[in-house]
N, C-alpha and C. Protein backbone atom coordinates (compact mmCIF):
# COMPACT_ATOMS: atom_id res chain seq x y z
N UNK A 1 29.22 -56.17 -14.14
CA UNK A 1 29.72 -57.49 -13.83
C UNK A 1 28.79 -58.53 -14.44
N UNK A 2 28.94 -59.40 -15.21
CA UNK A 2 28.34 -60.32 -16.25
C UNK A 2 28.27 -61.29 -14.91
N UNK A 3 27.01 -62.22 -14.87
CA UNK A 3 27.29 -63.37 -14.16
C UNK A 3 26.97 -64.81 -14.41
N UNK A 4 27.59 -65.50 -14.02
CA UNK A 4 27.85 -66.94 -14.88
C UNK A 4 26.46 -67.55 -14.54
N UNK A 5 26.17 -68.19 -15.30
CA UNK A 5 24.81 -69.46 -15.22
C UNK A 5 25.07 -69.87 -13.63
N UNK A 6 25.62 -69.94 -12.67
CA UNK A 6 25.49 -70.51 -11.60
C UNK A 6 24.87 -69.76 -10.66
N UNK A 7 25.80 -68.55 -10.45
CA UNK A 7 25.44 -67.20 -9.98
C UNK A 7 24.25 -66.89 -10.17
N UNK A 8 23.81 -66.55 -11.55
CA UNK A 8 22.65 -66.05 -11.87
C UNK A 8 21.26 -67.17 -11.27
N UNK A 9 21.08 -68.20 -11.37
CA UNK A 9 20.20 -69.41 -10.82
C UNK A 9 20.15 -69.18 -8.86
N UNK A 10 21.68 -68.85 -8.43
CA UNK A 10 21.77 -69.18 -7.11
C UNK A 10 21.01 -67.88 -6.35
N UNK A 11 20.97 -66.51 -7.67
CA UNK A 11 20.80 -64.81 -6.96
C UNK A 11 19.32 -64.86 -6.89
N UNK A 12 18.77 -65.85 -8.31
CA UNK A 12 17.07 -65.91 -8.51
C UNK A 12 16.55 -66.47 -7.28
N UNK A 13 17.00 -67.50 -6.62
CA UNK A 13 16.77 -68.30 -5.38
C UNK A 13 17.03 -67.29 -4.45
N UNK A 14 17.88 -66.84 -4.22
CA UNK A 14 18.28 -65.95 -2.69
C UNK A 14 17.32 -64.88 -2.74
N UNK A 15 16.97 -64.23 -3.75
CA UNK A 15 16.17 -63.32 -3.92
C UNK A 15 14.54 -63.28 -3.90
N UNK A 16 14.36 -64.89 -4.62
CA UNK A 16 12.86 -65.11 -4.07
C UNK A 16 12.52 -65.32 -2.97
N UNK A 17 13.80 -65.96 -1.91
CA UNK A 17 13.35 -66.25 -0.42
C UNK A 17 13.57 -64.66 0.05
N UNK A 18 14.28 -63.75 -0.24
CA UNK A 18 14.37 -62.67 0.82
C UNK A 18 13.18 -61.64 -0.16
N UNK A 19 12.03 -61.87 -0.44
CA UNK A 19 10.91 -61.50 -1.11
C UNK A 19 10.06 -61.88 -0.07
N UNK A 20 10.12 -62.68 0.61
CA UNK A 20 9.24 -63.37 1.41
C UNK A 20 9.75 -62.48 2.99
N UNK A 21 10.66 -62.82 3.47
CA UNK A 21 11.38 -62.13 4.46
C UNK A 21 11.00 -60.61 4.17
N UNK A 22 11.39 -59.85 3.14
CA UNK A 22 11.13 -58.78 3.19
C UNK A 22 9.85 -58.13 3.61
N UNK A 23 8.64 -58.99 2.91
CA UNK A 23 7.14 -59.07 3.23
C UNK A 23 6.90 -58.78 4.88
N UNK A 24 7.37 -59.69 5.61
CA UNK A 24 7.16 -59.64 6.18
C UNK A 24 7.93 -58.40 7.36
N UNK A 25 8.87 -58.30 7.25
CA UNK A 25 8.98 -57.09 7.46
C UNK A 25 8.65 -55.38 7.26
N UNK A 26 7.70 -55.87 6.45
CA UNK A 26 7.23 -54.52 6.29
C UNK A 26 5.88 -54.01 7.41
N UNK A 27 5.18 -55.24 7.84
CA UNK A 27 4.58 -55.33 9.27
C UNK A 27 4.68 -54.89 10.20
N UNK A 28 4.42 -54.69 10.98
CA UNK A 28 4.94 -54.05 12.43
C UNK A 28 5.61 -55.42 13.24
N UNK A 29 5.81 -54.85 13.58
CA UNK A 29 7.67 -55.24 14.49
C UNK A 29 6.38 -56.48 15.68
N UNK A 30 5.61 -55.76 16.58
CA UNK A 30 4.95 -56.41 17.42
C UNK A 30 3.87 -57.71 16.88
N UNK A 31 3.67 -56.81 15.83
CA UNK A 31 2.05 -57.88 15.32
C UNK A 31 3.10 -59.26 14.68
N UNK A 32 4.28 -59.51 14.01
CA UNK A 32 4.71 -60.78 13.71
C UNK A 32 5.69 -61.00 14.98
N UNK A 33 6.59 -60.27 15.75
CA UNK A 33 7.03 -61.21 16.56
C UNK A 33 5.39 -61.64 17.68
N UNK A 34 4.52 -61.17 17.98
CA UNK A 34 3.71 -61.47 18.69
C UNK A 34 2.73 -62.49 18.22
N UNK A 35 2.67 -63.64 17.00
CA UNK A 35 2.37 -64.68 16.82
C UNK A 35 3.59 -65.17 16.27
N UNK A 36 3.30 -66.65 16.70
CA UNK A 36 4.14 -67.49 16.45
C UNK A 36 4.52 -67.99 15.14
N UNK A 37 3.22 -68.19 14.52
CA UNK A 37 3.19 -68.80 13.02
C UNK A 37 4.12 -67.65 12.11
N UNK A 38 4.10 -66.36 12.06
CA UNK A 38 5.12 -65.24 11.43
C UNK A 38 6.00 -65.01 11.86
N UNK A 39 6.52 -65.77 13.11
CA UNK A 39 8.06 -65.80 13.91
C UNK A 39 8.47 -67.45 12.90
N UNK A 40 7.90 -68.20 13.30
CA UNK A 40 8.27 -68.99 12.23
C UNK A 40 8.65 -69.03 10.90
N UNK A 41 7.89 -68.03 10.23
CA UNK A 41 8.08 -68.11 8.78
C UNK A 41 9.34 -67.09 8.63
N UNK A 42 9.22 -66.18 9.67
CA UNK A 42 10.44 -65.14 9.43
C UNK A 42 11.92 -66.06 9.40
N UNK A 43 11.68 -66.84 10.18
CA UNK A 43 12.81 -67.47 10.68
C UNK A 43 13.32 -68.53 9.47
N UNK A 44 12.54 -69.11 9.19
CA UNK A 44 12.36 -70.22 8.35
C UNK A 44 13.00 -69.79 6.66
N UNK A 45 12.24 -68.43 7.03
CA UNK A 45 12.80 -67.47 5.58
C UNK A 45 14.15 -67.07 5.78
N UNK A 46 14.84 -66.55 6.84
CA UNK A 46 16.43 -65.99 7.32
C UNK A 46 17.03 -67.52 6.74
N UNK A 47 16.31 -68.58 7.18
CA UNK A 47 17.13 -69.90 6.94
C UNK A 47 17.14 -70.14 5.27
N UNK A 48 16.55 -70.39 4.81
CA UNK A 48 16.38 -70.41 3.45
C UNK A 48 17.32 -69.10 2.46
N UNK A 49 17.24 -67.85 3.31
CA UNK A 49 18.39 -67.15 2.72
C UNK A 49 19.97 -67.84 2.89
N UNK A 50 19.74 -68.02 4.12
CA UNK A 50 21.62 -68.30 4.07
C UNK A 50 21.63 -69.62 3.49
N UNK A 51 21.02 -70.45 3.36
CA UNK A 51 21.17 -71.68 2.25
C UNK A 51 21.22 -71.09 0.75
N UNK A 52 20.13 -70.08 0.37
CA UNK A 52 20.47 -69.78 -1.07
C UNK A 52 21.65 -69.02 -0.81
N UNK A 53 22.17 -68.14 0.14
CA UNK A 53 23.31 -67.29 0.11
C UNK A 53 24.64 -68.14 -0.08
N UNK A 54 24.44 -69.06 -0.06
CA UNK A 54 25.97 -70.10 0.01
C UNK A 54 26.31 -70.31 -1.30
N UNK A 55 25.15 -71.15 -2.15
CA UNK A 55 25.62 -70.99 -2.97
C UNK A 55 25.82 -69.87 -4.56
N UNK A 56 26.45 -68.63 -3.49
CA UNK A 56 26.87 -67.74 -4.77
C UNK A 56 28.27 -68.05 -4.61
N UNK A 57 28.96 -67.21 -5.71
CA UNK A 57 29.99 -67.27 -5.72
C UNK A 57 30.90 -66.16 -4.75
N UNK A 58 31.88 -66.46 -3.85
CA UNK A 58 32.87 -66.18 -3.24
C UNK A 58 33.04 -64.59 -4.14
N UNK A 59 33.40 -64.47 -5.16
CA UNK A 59 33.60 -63.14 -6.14
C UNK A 59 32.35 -62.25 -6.06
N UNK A 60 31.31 -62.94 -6.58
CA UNK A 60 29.87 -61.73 -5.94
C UNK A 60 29.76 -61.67 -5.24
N UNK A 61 30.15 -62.21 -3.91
CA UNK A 61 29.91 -61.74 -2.30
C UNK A 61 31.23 -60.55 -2.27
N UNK A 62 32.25 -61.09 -2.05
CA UNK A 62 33.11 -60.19 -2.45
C UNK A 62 32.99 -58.63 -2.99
N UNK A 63 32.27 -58.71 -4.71
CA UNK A 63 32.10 -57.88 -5.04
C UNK A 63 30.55 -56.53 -4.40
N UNK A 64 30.23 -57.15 -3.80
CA UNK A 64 29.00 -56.25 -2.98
C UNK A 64 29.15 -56.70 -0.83
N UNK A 65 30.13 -55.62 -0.68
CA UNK A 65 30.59 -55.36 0.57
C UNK A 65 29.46 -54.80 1.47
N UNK A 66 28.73 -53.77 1.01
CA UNK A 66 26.97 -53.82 1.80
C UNK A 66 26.45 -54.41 2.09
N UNK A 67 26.36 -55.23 1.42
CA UNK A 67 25.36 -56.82 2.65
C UNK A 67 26.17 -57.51 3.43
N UNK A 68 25.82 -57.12 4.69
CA UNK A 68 26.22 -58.30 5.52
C UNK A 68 26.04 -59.73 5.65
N UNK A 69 27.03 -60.34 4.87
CA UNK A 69 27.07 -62.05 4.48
C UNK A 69 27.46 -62.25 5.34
N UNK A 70 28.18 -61.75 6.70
CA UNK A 70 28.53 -62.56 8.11
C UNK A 70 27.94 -62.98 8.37
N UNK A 71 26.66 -62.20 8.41
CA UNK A 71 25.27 -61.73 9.42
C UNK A 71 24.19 -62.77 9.24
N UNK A 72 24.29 -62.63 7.82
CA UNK A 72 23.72 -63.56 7.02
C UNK A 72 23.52 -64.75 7.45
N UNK A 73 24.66 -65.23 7.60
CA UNK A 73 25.19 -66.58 7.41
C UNK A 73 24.86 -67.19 9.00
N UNK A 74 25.36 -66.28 10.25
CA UNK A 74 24.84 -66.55 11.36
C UNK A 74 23.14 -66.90 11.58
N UNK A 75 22.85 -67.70 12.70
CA UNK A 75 21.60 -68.15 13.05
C UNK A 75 21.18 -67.22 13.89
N UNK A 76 20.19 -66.49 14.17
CA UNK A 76 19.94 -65.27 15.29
C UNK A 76 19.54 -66.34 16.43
N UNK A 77 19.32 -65.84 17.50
CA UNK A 77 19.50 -66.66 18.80
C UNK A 77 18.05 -66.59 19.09
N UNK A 78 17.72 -64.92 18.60
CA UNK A 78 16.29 -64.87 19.84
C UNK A 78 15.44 -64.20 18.58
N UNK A 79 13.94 -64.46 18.40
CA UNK A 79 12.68 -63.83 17.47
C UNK A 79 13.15 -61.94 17.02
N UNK A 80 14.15 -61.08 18.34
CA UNK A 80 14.08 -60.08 18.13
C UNK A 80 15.24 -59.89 17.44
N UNK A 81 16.15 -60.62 17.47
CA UNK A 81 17.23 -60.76 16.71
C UNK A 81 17.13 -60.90 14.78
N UNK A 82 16.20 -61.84 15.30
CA UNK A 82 15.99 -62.10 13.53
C UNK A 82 15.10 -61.09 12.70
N UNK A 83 14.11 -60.56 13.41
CA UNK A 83 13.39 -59.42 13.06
C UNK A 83 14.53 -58.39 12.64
N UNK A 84 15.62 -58.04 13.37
CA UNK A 84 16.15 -57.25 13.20
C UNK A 84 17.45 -56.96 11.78
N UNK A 85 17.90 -58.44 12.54
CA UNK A 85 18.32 -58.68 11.03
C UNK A 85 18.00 -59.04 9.62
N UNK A 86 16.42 -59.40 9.73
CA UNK A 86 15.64 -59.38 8.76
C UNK A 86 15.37 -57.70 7.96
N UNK A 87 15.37 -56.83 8.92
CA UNK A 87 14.77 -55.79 8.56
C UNK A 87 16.25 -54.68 8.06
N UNK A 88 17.03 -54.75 8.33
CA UNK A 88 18.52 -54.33 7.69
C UNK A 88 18.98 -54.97 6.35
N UNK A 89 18.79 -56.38 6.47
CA UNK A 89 19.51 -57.23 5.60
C UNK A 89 18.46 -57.45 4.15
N UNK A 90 17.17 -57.55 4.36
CA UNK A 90 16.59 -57.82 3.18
C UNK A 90 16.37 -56.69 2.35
N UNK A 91 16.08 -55.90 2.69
CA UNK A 91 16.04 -54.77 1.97
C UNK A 91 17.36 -54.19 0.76
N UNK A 92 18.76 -54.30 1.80
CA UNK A 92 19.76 -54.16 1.23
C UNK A 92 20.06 -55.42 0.24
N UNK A 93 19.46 -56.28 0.16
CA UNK A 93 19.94 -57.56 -0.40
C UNK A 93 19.39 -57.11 -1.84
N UNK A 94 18.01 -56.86 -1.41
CA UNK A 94 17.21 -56.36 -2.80
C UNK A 94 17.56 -55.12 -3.54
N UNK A 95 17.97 -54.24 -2.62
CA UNK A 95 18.23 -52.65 -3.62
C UNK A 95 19.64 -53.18 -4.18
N UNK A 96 20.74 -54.04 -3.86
CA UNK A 96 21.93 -54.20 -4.18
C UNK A 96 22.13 -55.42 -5.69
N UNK A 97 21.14 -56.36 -5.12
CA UNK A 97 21.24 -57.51 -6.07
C UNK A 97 20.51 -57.49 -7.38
N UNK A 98 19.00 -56.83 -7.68
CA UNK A 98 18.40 -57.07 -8.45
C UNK A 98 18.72 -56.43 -9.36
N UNK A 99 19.61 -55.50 -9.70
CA UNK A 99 19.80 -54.77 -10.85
C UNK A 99 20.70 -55.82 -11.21
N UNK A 100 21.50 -56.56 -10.97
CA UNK A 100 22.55 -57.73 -11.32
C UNK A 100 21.49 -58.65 -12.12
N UNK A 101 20.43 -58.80 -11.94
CA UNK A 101 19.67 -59.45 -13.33
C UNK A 101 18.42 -58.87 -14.22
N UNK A 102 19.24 -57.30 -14.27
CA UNK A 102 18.68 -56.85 -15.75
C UNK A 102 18.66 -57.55 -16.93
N UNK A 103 17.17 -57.67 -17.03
CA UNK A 103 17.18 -58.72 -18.24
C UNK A 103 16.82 -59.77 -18.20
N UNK A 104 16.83 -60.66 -17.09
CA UNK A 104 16.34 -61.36 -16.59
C UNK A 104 14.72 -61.65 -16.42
N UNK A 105 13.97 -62.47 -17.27
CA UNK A 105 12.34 -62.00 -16.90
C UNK A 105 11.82 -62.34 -15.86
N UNK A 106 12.54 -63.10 -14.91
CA UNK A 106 11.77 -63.73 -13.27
C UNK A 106 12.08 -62.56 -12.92
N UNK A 107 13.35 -61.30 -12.97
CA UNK A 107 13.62 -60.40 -11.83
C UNK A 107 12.35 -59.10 -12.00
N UNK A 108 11.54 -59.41 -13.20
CA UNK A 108 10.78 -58.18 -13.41
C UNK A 108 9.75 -58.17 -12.62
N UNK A 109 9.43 -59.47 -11.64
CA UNK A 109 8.23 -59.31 -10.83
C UNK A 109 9.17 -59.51 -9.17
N UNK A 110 10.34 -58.66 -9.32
CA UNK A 110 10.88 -58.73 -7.40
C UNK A 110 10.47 -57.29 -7.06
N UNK A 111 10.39 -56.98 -5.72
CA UNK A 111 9.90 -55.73 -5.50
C UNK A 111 11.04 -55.06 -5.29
N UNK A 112 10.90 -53.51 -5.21
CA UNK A 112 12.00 -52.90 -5.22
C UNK A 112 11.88 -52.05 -4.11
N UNK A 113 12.44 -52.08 -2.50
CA UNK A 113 12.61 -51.31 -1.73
C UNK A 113 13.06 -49.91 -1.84
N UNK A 114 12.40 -48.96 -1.35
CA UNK A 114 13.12 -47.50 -1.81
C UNK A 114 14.55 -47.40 -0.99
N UNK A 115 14.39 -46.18 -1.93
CA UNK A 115 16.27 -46.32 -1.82
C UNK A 115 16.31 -45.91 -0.60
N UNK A 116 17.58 -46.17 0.43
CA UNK A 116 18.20 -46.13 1.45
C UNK A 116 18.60 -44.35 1.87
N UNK A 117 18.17 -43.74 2.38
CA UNK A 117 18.25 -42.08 2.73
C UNK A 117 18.63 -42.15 4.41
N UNK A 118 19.45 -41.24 4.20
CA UNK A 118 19.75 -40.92 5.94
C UNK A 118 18.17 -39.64 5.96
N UNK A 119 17.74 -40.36 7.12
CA UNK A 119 16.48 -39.59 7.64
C UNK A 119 17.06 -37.94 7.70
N UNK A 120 16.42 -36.95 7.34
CA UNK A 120 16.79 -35.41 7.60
C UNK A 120 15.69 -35.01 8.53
N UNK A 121 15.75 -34.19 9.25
CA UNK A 121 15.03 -33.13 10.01
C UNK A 121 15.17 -32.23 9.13
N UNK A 122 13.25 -31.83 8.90
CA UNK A 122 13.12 -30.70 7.67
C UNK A 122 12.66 -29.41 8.72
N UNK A 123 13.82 -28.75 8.05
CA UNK A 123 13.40 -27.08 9.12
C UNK A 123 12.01 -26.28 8.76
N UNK A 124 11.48 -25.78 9.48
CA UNK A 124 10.76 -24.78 9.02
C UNK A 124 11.06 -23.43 8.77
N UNK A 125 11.82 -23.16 8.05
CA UNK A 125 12.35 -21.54 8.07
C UNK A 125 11.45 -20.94 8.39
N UNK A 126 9.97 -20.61 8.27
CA UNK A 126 9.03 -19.15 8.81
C UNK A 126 8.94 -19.88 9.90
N UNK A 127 9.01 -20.84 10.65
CA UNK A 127 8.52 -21.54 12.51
C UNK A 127 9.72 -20.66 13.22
N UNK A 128 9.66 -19.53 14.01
CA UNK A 128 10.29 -19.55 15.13
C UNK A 128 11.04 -18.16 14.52
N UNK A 129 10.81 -17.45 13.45
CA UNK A 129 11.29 -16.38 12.87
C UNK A 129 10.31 -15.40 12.46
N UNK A 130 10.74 -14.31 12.80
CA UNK A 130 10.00 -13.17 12.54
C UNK A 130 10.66 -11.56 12.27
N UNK A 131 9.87 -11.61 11.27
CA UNK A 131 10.39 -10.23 10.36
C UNK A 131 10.14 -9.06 10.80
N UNK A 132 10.51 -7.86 10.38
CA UNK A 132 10.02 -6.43 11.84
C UNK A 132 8.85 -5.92 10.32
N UNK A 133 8.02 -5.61 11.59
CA UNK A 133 6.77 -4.72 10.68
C UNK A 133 5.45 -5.87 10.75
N UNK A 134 5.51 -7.05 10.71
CA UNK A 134 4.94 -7.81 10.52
C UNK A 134 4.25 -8.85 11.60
N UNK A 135 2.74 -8.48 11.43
CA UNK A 135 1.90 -9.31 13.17
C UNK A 135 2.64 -10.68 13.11
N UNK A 136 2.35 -11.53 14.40
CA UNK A 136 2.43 -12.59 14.65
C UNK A 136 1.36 -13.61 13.89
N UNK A 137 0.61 -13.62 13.83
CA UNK A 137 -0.52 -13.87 12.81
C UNK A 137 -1.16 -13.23 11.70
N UNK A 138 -1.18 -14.00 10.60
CA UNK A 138 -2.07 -13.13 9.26
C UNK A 138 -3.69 -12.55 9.55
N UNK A 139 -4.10 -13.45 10.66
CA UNK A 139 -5.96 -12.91 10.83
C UNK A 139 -5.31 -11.87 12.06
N UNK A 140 -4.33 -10.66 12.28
CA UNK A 140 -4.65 -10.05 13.23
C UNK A 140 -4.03 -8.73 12.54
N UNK A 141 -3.91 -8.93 10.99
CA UNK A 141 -4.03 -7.59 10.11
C UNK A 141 -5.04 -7.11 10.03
């Protein structure tokens, strides 16, 4: 999807403020809602997204259904609210948007959240199995 001079100016903006938001979410959850000055800035930053989020275009919102632009666009009520939706929404904003300005030389210094994985439980196949002939422990051969 090619994007017009408007788009492209409005994604550089949305993207440098949720750079900031993202930052701060990478913190622990207690240590910024538990001062004020990083409840502020979190907040201040959610605000500054949905102002750059407005002006994209109707068609790139459209065309990337993963970010929640409702969500977005709403004011969170309470510090744990916005944490929360800070911590869903920026991440996805960034793994979704920044490849949209390949090529771009401001996008070569945005960070890049790892990719999105459903958490697995890794088995231990030898934990809790045992073969015939063979001790329970290797030091009791």
């Amino acid at each position: 999807m090619a994007l017009s001079a408007r788009d492209r100016t409005a994604l550089l903006a949305l993207l440098e403020k949720t750079q900031l938001v993202y930052l701060l979410t990478r913190y622990p959850k207690a240590q910024v809602l538990d001062d004020a000055a990083d409840v502020e800035r979190l907040e201040t930053g959610l605000a500054d997204m949905r102002a750059a989020a407005k002006d994209l275009s109707a068609s790139l919102r459209e065309a990337h259904p993963v970010i929640p632009w409702d969500e977005l666009a709403k004011k969170p009520d309470t510090p744990d609210l916005a944490w929360r939706r800070a911590k869903r929404i920026a991440p996805t904003l960034i793994r979704e948007m920044v490849p949209l300005l390949a090529g771009v030389p401001e996008a070569a210094f945005f960070l890049q959240p790892e990719p999105a994985t459903k958490k697995a439980t890794k088995k231990n196949p030898a934990k809790g199995t045992r073969t015939k002939g063979r001790s329970r422990s290797p030091k009791a051969r």
